[in-house]
PDB file of N, CA and C in Angstrom:
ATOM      1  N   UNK A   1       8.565  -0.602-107.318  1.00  0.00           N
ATOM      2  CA  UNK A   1       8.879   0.560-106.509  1.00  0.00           C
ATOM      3  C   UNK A   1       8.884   0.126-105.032  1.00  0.00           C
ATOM      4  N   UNK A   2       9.794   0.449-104.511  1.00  0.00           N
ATOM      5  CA  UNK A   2       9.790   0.057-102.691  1.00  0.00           C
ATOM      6  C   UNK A   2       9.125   1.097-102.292  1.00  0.00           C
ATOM      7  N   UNK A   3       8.874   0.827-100.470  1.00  0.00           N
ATOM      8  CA  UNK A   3       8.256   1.327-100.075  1.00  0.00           C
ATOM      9  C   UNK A   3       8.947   2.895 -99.813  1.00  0.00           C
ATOM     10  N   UNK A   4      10.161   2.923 -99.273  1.00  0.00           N
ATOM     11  CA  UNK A   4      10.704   4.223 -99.492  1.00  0.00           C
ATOM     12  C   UNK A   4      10.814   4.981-100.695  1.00  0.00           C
ATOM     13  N   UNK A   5      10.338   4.934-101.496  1.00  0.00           N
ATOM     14  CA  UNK A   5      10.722   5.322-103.118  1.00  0.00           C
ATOM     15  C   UNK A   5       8.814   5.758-103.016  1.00  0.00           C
ATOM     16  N   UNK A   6       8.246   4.898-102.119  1.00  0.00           N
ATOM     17  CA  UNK A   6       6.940   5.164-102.360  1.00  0.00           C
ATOM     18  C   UNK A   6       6.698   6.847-101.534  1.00  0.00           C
ATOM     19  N   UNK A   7       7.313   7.011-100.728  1.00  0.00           N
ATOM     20  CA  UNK A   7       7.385   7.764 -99.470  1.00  0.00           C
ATOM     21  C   UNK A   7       7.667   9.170 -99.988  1.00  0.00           C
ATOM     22  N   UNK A   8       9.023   8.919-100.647  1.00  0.00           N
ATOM     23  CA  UNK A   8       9.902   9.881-101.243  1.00  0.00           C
ATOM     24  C   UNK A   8       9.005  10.337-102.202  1.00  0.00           C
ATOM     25  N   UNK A   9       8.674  10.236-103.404  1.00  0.00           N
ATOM     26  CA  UNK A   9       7.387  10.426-104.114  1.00  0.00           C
ATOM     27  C   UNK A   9       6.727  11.222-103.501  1.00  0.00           C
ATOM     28  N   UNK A  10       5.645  10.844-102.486  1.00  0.00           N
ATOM     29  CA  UNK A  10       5.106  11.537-101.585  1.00  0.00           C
ATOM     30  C   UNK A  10       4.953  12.529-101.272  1.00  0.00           C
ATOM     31  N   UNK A  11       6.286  13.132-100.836  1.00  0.00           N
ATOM     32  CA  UNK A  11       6.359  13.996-100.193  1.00  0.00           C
ATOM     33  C   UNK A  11       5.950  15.199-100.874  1.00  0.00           C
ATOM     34  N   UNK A  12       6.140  15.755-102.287  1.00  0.00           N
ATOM     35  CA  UNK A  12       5.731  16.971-102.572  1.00  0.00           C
ATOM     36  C   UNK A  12       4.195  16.308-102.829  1.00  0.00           C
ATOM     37  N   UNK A  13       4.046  15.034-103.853  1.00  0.00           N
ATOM     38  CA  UNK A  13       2.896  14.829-104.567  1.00  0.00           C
ATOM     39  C   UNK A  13       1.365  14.487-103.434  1.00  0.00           C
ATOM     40  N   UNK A  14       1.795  14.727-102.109  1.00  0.00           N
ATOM     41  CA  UNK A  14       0.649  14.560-101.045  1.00  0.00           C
ATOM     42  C   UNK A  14       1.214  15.679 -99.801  1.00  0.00           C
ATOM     43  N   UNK A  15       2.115  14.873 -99.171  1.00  0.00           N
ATOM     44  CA  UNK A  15       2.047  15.660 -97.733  1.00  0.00           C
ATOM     45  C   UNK A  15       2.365  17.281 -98.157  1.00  0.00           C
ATOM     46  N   UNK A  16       3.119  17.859 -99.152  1.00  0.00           N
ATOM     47  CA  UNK A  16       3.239  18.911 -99.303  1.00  0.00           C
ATOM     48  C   UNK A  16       3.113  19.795-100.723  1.00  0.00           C
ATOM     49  N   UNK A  17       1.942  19.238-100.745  1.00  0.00           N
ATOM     50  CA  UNK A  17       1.221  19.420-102.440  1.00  0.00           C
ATOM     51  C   UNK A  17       0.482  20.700-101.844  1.00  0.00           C
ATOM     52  N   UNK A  18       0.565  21.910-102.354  1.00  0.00           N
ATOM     53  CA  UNK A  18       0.430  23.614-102.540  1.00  0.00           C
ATOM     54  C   UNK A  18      -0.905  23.628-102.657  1.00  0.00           C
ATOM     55  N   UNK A  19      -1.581  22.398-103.465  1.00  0.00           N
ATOM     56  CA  UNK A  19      -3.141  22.647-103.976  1.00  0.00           C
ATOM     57  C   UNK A  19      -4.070  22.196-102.683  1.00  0.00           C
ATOM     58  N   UNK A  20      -3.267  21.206-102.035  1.00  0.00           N
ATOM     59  CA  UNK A  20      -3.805  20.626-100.450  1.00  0.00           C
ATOM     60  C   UNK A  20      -3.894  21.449 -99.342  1.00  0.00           C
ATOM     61  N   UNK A  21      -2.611  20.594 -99.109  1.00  0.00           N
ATOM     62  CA  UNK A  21      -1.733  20.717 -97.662  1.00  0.00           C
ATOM     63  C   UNK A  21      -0.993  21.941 -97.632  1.00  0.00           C
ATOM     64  N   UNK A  22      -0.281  22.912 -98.266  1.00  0.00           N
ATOM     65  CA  UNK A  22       0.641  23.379 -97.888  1.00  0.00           C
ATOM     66  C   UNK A  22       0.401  25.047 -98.578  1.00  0.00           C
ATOM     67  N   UNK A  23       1.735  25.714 -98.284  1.00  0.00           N
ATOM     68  CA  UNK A  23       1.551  26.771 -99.175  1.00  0.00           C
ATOM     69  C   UNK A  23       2.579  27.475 -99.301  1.00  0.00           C
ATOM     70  N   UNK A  24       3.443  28.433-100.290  1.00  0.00           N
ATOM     71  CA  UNK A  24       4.158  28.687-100.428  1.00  0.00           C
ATOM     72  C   UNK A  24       4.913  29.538 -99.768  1.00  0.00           C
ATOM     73  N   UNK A  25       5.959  29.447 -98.926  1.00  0.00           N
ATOM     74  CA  UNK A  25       6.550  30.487 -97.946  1.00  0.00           C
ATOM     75  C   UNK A  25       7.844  30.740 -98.514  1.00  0.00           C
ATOM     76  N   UNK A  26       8.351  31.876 -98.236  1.00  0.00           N
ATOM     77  CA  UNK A  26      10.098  32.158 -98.105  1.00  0.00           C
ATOM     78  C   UNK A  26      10.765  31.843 -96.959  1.00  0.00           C
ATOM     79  N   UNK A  27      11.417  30.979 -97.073  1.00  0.00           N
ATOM     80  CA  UNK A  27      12.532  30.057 -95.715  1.00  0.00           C
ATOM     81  C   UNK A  27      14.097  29.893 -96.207  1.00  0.00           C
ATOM     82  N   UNK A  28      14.408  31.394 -95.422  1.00  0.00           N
ATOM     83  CA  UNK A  28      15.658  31.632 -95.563  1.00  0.00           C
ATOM     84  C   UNK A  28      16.191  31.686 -96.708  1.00  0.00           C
ATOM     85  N   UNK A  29      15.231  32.994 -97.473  1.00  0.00           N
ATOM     86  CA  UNK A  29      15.040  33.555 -98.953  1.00  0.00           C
ATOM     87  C   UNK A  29      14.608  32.738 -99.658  1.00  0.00           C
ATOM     88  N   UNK A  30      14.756  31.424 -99.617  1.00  0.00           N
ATOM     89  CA  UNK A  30      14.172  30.944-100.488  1.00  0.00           C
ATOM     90  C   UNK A  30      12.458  30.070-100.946  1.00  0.00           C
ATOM     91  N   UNK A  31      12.214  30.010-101.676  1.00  0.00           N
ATOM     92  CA  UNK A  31      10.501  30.236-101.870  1.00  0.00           C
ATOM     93  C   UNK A  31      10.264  28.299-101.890  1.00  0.00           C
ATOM     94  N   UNK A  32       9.581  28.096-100.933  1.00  0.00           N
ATOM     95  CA  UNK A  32       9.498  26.290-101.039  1.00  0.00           C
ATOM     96  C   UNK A  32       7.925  26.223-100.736  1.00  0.00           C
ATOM     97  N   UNK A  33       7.563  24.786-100.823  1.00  0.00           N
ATOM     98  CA  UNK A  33       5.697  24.523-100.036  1.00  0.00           C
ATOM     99  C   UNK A  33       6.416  24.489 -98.319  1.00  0.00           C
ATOM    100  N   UNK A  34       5.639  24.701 -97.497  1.00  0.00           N
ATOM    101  CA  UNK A  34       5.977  24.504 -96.201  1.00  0.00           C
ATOM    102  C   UNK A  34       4.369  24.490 -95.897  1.00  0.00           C
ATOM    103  N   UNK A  35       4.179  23.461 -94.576  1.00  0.00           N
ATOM    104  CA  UNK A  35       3.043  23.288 -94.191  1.00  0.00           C
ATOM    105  C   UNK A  35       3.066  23.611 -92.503  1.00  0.00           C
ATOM    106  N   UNK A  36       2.496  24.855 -92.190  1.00  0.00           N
ATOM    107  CA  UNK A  36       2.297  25.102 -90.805  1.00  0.00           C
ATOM    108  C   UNK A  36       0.916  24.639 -90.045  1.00  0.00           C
ATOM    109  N   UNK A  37       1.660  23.477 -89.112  1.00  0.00           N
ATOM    110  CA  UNK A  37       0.696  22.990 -88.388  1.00  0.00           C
ATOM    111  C   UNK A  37      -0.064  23.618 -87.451  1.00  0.00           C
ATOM    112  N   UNK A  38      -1.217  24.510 -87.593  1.00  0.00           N
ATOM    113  CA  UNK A  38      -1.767  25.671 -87.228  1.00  0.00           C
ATOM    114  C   UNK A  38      -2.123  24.507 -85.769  1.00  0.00           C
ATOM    115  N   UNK A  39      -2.812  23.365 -85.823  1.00  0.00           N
ATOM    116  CA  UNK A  39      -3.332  23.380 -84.568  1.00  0.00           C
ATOM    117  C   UNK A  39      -2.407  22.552 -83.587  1.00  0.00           C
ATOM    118  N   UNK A  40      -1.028  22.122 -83.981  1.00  0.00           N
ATOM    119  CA  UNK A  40      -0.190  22.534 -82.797  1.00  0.00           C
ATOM    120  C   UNK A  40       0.141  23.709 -82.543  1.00  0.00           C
ATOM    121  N   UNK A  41       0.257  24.761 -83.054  1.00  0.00           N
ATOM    122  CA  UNK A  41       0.420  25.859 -83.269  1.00  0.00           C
ATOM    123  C   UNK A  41      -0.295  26.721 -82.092  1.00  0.00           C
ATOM    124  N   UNK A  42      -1.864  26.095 -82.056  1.00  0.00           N
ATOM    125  CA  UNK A  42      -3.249  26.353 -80.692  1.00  0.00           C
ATOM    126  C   UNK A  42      -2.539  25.589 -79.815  1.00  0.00           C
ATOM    127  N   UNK A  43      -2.686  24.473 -79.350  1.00  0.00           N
ATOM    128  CA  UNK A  43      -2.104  23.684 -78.517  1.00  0.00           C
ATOM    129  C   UNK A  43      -0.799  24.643 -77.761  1.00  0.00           C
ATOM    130  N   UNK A  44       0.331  24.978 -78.608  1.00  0.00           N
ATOM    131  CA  UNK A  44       1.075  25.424 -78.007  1.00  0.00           C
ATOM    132  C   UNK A  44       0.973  26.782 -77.389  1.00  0.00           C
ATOM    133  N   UNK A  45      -0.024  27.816 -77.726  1.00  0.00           N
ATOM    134  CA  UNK A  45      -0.100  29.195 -77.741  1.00  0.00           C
ATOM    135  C   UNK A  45      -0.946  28.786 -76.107  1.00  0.00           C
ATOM    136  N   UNK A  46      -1.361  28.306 -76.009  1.00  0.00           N
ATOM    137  CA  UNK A  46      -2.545  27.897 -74.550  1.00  0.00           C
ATOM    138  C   UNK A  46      -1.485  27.630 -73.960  1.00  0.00           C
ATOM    139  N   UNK A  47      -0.355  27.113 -74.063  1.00  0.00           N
ATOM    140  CA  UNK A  47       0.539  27.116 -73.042  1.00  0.00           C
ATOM    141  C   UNK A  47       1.846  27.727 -72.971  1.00  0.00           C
ATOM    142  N   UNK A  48       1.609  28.685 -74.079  1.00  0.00           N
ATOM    143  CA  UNK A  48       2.866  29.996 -74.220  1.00  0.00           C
ATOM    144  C   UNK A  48       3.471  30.512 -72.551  1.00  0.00           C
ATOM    145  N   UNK A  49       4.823  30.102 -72.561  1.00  0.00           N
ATOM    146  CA  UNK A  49       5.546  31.097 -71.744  1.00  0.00           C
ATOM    147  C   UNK A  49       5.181  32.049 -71.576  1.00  0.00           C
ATOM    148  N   UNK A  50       4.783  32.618 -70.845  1.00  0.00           N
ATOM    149  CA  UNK A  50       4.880  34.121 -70.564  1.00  0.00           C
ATOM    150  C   UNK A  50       6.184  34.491 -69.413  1.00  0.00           C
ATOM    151  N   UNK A  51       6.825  35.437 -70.121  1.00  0.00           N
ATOM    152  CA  UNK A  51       8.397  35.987 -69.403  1.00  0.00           C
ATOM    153  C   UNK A  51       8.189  37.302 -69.138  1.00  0.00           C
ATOM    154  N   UNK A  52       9.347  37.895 -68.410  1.00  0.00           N
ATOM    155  CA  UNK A  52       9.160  38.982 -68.170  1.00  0.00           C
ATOM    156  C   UNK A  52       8.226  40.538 -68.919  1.00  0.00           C
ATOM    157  N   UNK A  53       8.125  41.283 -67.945  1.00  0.00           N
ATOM    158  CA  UNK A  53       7.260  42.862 -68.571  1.00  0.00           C
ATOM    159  C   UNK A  53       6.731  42.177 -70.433  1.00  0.00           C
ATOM    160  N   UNK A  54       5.474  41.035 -70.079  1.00  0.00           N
ATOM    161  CA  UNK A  54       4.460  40.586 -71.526  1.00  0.00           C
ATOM    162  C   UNK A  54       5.340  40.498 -72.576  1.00  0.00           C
ATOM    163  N   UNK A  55       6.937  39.673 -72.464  1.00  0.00           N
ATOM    164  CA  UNK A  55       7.076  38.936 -73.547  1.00  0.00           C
ATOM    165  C   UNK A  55       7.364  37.658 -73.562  1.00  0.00           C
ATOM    166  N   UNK A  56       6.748  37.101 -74.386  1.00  0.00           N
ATOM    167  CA  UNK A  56       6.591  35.434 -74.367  1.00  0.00           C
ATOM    168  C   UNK A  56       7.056  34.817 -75.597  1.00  0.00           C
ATOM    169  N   UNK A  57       7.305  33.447 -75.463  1.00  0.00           N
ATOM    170  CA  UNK A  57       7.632  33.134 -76.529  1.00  0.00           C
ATOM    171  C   UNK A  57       6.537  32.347 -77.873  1.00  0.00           C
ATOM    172  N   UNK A  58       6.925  32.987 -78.562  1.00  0.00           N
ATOM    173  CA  UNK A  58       5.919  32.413 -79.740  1.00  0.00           C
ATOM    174  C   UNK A  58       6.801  30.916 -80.718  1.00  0.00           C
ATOM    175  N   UNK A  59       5.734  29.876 -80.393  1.00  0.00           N
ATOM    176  CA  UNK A  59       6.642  28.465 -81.093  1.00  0.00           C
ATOM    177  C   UNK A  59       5.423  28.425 -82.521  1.00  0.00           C
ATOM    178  N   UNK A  60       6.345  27.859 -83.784  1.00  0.00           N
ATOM    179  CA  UNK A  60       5.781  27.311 -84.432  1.00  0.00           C
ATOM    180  C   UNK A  60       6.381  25.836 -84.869  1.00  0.00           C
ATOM    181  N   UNK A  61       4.959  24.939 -85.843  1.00  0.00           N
ATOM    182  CA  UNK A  61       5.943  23.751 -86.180  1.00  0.00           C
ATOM    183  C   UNK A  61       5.507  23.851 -87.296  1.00  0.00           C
ATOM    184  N   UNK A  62       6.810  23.626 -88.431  1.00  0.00           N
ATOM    185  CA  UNK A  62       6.631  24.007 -89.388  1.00  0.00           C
ATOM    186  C   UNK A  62       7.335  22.511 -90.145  1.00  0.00           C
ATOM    187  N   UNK A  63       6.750  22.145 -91.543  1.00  0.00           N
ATOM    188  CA  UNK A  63       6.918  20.619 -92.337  1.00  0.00           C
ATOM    189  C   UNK A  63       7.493  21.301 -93.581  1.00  0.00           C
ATOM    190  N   UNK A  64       8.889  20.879 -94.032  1.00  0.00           N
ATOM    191  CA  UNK A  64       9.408  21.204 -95.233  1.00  0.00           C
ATOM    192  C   UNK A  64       9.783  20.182 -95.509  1.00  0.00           C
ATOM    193  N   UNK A  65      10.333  20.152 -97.064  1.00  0.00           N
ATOM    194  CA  UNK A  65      10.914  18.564 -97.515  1.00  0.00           C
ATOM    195  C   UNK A  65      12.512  18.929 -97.364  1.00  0.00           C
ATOM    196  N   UNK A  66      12.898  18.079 -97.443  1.00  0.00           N
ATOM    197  CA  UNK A  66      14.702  18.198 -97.288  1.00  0.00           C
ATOM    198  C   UNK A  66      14.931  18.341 -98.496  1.00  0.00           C
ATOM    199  N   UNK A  67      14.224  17.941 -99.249  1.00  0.00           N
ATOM    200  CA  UNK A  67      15.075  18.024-100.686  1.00  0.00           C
ATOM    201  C   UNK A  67      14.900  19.592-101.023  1.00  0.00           C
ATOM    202  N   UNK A  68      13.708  20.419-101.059  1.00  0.00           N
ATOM    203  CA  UNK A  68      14.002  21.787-100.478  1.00  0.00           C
ATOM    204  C   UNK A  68      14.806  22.821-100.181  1.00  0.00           C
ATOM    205  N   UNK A  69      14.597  22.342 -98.739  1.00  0.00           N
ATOM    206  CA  UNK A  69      15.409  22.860 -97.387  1.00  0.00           C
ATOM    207  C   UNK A  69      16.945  22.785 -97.575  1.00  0.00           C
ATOM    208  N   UNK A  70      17.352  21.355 -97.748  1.00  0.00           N
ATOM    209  CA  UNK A  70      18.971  21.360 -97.655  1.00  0.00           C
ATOM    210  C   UNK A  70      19.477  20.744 -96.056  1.00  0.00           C
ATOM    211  N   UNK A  71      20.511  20.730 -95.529  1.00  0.00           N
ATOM    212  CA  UNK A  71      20.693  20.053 -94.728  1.00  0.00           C
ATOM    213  C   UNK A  71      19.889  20.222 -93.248  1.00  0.00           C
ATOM    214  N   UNK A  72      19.597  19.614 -92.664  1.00  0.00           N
ATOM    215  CA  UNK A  72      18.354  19.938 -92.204  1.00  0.00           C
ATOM    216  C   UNK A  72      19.418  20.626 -90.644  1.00  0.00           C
ATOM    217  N   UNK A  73      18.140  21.619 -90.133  1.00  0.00           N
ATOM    218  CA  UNK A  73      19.028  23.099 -89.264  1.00  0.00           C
ATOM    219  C   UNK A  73      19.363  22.560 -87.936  1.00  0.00           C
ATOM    220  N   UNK A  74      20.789  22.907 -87.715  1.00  0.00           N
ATOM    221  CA  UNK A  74      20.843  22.455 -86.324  1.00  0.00           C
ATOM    222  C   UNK A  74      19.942  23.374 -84.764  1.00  0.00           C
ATOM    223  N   UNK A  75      19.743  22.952 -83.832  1.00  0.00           N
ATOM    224  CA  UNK A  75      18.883  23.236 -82.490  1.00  0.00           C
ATOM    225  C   UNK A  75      19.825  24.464 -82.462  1.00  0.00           C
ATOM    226  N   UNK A  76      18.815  25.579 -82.346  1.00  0.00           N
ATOM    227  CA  UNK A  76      19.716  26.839 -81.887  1.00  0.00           C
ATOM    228  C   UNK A  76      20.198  27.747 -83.440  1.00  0.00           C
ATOM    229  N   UNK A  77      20.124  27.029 -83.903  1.00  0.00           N
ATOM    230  CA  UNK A  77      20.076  28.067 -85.296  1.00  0.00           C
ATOM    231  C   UNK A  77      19.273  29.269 -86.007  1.00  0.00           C
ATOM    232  N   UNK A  78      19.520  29.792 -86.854  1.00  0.00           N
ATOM    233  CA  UNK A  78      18.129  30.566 -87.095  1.00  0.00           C
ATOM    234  C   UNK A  78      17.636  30.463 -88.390  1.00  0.00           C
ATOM    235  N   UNK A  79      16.669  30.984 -88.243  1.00  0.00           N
ATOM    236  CA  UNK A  79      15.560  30.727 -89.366  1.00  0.00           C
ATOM    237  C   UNK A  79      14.878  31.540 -90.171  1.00  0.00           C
ATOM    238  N   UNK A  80      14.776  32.059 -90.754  1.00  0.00           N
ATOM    239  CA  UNK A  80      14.017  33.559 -91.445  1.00  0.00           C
ATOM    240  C   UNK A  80      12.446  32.802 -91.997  1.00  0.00           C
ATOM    241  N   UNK A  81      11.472  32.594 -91.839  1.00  0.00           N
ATOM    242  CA  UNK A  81       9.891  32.201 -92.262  1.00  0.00           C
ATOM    243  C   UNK A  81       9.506  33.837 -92.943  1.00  0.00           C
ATOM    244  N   UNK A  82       9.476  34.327 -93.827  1.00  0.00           N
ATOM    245  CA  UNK A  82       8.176  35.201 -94.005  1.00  0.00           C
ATOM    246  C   UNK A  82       8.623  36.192 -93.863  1.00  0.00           C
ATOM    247  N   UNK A  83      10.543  36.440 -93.691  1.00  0.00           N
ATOM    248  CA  UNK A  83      10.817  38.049 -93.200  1.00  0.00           C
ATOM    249  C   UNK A  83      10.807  37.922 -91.591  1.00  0.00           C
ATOM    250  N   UNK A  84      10.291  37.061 -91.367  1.00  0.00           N
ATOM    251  CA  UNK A  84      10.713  37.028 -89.378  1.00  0.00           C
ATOM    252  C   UNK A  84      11.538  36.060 -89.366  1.00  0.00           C
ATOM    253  N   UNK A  85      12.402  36.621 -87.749  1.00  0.00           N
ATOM    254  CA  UNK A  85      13.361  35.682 -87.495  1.00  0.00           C
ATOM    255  C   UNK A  85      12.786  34.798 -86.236  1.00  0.00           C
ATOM    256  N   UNK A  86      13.573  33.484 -86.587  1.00  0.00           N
ATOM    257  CA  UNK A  86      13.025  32.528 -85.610  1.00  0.00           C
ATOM    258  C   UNK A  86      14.445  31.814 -84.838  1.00  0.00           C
ATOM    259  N   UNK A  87      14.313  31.376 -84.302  1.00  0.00           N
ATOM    260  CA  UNK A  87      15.325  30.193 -83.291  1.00  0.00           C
ATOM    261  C   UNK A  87      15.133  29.102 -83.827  1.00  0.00           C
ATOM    262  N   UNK A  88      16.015  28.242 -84.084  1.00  0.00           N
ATOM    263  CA  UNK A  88      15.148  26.536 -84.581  1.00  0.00           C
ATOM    264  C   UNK A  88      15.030  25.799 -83.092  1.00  0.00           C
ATOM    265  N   UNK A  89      13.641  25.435 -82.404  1.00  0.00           N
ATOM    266  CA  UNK A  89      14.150  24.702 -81.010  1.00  0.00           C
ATOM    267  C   UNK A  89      14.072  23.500 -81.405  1.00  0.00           C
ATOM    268  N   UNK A  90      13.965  22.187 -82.617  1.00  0.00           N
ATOM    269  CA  UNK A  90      13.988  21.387 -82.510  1.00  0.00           C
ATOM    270  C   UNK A  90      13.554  21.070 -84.254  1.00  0.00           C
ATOM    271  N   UNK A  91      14.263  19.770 -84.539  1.00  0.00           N
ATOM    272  CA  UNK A  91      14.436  19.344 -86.081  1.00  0.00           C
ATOM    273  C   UNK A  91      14.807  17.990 -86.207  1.00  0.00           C
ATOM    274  N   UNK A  92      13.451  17.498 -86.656  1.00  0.00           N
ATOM    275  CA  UNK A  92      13.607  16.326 -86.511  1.00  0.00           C
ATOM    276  C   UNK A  92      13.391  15.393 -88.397  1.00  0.00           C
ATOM    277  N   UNK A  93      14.157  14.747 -88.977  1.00  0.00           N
ATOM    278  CA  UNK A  93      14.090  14.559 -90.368  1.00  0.00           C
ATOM    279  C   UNK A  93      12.772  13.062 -90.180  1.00  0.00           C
ATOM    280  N   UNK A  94      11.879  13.640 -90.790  1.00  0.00           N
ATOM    281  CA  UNK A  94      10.752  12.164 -90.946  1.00  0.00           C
ATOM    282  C   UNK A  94      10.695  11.829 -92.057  1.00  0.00           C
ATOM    283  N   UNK A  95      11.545  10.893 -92.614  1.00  0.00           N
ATOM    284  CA  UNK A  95      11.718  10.049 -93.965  1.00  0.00           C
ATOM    285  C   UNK A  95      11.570  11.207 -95.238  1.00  0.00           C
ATOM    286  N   UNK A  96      12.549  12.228 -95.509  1.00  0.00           N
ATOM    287  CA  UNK A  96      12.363  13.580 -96.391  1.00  0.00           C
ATOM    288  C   UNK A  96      11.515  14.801 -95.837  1.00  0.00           C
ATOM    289  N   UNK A  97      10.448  14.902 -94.782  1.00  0.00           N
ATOM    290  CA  UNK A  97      10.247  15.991 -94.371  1.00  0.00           C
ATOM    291  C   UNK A  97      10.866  16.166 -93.304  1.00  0.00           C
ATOM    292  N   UNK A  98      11.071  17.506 -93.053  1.00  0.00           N
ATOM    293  CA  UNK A  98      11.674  17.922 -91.453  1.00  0.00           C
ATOM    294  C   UNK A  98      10.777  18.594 -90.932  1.00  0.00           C
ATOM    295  N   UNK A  99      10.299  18.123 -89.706  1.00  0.00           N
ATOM    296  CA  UNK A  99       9.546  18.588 -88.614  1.00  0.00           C
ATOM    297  C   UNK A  99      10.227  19.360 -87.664  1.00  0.00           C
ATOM    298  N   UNK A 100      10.194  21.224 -88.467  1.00  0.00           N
ATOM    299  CA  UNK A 100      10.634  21.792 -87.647  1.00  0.00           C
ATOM    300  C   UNK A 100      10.193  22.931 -86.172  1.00  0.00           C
ATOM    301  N   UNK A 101      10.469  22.638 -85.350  1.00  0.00           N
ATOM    302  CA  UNK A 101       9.977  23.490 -84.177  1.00  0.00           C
ATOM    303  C   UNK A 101      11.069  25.465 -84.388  1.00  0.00           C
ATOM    304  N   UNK A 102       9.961  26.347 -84.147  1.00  0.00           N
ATOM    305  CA  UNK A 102      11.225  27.385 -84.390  1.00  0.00           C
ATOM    306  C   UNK A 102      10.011  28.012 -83.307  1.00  0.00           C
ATOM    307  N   UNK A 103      10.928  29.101 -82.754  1.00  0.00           N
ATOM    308  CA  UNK A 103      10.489  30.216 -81.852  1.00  0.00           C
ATOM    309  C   UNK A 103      11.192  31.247 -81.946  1.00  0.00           C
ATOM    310  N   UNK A 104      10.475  32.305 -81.558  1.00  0.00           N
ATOM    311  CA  UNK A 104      11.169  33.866 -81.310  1.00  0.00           C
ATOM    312  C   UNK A 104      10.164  34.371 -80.041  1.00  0.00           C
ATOM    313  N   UNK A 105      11.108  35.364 -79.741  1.00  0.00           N
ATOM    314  CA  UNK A 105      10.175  36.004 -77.970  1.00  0.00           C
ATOM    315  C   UNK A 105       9.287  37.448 -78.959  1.00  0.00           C
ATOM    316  N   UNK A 106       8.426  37.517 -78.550  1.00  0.00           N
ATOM    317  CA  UNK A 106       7.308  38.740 -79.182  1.00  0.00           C
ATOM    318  C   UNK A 106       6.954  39.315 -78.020  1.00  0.00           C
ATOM    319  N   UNK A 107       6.115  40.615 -78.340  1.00  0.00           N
ATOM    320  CA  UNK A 107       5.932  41.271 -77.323  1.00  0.00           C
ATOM    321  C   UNK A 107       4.485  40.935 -76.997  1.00  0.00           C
TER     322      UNK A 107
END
């Protein structure tokens, strides 16, 4: 087995194993493991935008597998997590997961 084959494997059977790491969300209707990195999640909220009359923007980063997901979302797209809509600000593919950044403005 190579090392990418080792990786690929991986990805549900560790980084996004339901019993661990992850947990089951709806992303853009459909039901996958997704793992929200709660403490970038802190990190980023301490330095939330704040915009006009208290609305700011709320970022999350969120880890799905591509095999999943599907082609992974272009910058500026949108996103449905959970019944909310998001913005994708950034998507980056890390060897089968995508490390995705999404935001929406809240009140």
């Amino acid at each position: 087995m190579t090392f990418k084959e080792i990786i690929a494997d991986d990805v549900h059977r560790t980084f996004l194993n339901v019993e661990e790491f992850s947990d089951m969300h709806a992303v853009n209707g459909k039901e996958m493991p997704v793992q929200i990195d709660t403490n970038e999640q802190i990190e980023r909220e301490k330095r939330m935008s704040q915009n006009v009359d208290g609305v700011y923007t709320n970022q999350k980063l969120i880890y799905v597998a591509s095999s999943d997901f599907g082609p992974m979302p272009k910058q500026g797209s949108i996103l449905n997590l959970d019944g909310k809509i998001y913005r994708v600000a950034d998507a980056v593919d890390e060897y089968g997961v995508y490390s995705i950044t999404i935001e929406a403005n809240r009140a």
